[in-house]
N, C-alpha and C. Protein backbone atom coordinates (compact mmCIF):
# COMPACT_ATOMS: atom_id res chain seq x y z
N UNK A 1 149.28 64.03 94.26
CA UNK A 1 148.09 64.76 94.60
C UNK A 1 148.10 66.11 93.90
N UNK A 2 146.86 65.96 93.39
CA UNK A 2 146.91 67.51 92.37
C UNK A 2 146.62 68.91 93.43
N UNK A 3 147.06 70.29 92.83
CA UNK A 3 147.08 71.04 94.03
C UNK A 3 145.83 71.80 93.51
N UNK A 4 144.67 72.18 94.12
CA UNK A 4 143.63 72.73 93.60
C UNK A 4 143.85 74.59 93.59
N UNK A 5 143.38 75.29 92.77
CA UNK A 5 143.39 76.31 92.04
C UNK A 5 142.37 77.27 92.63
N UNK A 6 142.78 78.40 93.40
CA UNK A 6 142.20 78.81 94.21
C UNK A 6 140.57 79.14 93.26
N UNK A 7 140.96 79.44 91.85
CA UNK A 7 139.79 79.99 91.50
C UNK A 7 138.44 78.74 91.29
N UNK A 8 138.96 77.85 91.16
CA UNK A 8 138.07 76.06 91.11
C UNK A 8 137.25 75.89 92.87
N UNK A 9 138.08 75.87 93.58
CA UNK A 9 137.59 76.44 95.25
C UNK A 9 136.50 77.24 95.30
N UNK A 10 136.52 78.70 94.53
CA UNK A 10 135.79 79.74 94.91
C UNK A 10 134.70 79.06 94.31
N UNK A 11 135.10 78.68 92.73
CA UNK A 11 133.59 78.14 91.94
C UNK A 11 132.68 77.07 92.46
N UNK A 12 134.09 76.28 93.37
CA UNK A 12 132.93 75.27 94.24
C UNK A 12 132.20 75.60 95.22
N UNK A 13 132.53 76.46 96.31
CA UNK A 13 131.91 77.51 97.13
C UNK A 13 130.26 78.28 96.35
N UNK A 14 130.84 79.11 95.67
CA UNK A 14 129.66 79.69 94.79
C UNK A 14 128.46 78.59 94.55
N UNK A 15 128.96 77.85 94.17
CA UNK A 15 128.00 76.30 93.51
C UNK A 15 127.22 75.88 94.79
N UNK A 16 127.95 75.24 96.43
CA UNK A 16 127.08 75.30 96.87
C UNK A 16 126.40 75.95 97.59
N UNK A 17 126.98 77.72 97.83
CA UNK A 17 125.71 78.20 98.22
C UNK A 17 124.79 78.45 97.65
N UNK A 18 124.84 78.42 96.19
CA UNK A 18 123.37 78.38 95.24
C UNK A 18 122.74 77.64 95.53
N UNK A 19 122.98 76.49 95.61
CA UNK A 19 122.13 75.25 96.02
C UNK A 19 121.69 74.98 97.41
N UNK A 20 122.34 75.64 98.57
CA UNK A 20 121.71 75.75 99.78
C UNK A 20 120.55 76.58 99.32
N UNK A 21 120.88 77.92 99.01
CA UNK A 21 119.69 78.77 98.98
C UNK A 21 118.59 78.18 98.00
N UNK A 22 118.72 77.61 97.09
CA UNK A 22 117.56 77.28 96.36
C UNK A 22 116.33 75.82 97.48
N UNK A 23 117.69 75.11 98.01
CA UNK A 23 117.31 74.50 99.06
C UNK A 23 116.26 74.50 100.26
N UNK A 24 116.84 76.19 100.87
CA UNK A 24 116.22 76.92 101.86
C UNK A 24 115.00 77.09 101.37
N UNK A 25 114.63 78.17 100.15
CA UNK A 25 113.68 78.61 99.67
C UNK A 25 112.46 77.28 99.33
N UNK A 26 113.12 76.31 98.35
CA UNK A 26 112.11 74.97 98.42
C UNK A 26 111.47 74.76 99.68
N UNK A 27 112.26 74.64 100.66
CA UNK A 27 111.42 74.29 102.42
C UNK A 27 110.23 74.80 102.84
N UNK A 28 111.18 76.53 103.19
CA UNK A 28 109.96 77.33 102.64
C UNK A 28 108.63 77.68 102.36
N UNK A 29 108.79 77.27 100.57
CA UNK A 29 107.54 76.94 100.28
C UNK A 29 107.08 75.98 100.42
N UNK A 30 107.50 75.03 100.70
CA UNK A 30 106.45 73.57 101.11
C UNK A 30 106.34 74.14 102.17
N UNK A 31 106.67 74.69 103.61
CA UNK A 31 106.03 74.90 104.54
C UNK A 31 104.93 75.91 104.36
N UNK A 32 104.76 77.21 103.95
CA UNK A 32 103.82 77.71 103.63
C UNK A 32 102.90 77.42 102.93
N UNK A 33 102.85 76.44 101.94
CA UNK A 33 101.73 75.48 101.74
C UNK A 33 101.04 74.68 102.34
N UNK A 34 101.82 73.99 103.22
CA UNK A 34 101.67 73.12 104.49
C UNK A 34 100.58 73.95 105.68
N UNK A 35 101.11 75.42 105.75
CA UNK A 35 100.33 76.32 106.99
C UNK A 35 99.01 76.51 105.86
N UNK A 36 98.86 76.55 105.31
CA UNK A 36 97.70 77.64 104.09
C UNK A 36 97.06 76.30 104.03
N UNK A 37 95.39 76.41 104.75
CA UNK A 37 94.21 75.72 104.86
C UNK A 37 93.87 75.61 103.66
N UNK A 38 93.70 76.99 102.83
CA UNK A 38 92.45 77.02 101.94
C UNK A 38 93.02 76.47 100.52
N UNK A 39 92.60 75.74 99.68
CA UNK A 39 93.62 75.44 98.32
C UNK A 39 93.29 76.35 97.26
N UNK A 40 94.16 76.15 95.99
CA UNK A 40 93.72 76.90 95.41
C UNK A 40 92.32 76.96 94.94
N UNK A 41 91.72 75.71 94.75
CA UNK A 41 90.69 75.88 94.13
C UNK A 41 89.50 76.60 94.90
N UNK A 42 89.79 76.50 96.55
CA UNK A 42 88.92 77.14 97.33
C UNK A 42 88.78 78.90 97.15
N UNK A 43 89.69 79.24 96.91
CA UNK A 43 89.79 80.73 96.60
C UNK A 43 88.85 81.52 95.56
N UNK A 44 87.58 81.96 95.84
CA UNK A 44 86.63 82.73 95.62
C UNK A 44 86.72 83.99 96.11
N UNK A 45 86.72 85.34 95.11
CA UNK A 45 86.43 86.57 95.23
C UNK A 45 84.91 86.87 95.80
N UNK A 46 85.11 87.52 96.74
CA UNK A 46 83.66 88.29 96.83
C UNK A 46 83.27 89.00 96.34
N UNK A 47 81.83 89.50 96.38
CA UNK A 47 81.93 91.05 95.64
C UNK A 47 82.54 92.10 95.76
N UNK A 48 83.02 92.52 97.58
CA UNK A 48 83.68 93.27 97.50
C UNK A 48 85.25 93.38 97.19
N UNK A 49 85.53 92.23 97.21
CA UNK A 49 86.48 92.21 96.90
C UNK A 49 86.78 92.08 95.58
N UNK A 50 85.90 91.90 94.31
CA UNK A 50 86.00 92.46 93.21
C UNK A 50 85.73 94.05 93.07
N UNK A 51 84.87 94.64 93.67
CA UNK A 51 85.17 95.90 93.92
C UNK A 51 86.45 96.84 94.31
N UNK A 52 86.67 96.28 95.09
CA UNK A 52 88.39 96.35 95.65
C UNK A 52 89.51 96.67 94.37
N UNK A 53 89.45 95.97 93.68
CA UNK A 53 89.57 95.80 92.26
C UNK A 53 89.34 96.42 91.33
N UNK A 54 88.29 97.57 91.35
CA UNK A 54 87.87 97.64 90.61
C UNK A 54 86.79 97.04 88.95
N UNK A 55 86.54 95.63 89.62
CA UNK A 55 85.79 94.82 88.82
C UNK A 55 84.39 95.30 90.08
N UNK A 56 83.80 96.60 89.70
CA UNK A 56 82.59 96.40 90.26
C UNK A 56 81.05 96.08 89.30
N UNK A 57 80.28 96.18 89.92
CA UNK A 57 79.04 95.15 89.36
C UNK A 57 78.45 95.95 87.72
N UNK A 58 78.01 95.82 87.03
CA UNK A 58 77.82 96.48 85.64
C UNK A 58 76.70 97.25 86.14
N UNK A 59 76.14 98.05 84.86
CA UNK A 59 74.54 98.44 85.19
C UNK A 59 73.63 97.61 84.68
N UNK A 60 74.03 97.11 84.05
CA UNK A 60 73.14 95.87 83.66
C UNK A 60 72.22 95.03 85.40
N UNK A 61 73.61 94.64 85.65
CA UNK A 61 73.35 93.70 87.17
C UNK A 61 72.87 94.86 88.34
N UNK A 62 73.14 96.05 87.70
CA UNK A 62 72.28 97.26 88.95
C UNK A 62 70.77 97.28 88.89
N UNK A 63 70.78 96.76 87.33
CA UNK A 63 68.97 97.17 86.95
C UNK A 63 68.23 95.94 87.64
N UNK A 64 68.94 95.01 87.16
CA UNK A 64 68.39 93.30 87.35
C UNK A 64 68.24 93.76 89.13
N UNK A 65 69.07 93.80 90.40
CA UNK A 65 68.79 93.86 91.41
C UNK A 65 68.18 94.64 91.52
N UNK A 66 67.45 95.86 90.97
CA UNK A 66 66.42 96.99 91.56
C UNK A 66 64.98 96.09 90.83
N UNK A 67 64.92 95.59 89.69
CA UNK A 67 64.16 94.91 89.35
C UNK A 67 63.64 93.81 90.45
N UNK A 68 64.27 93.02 91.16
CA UNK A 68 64.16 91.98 91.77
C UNK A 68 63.61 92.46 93.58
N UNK A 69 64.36 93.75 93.44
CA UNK A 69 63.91 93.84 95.23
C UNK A 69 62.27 94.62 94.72
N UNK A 70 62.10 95.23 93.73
CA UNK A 70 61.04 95.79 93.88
C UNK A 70 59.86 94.92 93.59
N UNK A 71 59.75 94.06 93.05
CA UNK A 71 59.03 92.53 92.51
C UNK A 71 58.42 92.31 94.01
């Protein structure tokens, strides 16, 4: 029987807690996908929330809506 080498031990140690944790983390995210209703494709910005952003509306689209309510 061969006698194992303390430093081969540690490397096997190391090895699988990498792989638990990558493990853990996979779960994880399948569970938080699992809780999250909306998919991606459902995910639409509002306006304000392009505002939020700083993507607010041009003047172009300021003129067009003063154009339209006053019509």
């Amino acid at each position: 029987m061969a006698r194992k080498s303390k430093m081969t031990v540690l490397k096997r140690q190391r090895e699988m807690k990498k792989a638990e944790k990558a493990a853990l983390k996979r779960s994880n995210r399948d569970e938080r996908r699992a809780a999250d209703p909306v998919g991606q494709e459902d995910r639409i910005a509002s306006r304000d929330d392009l505002e939020g952003y700083g993507f607010g509306p041009d003047e172009e689209d300021e003129e067009a809506e003063d154009s339209e309510t006053q019509s």
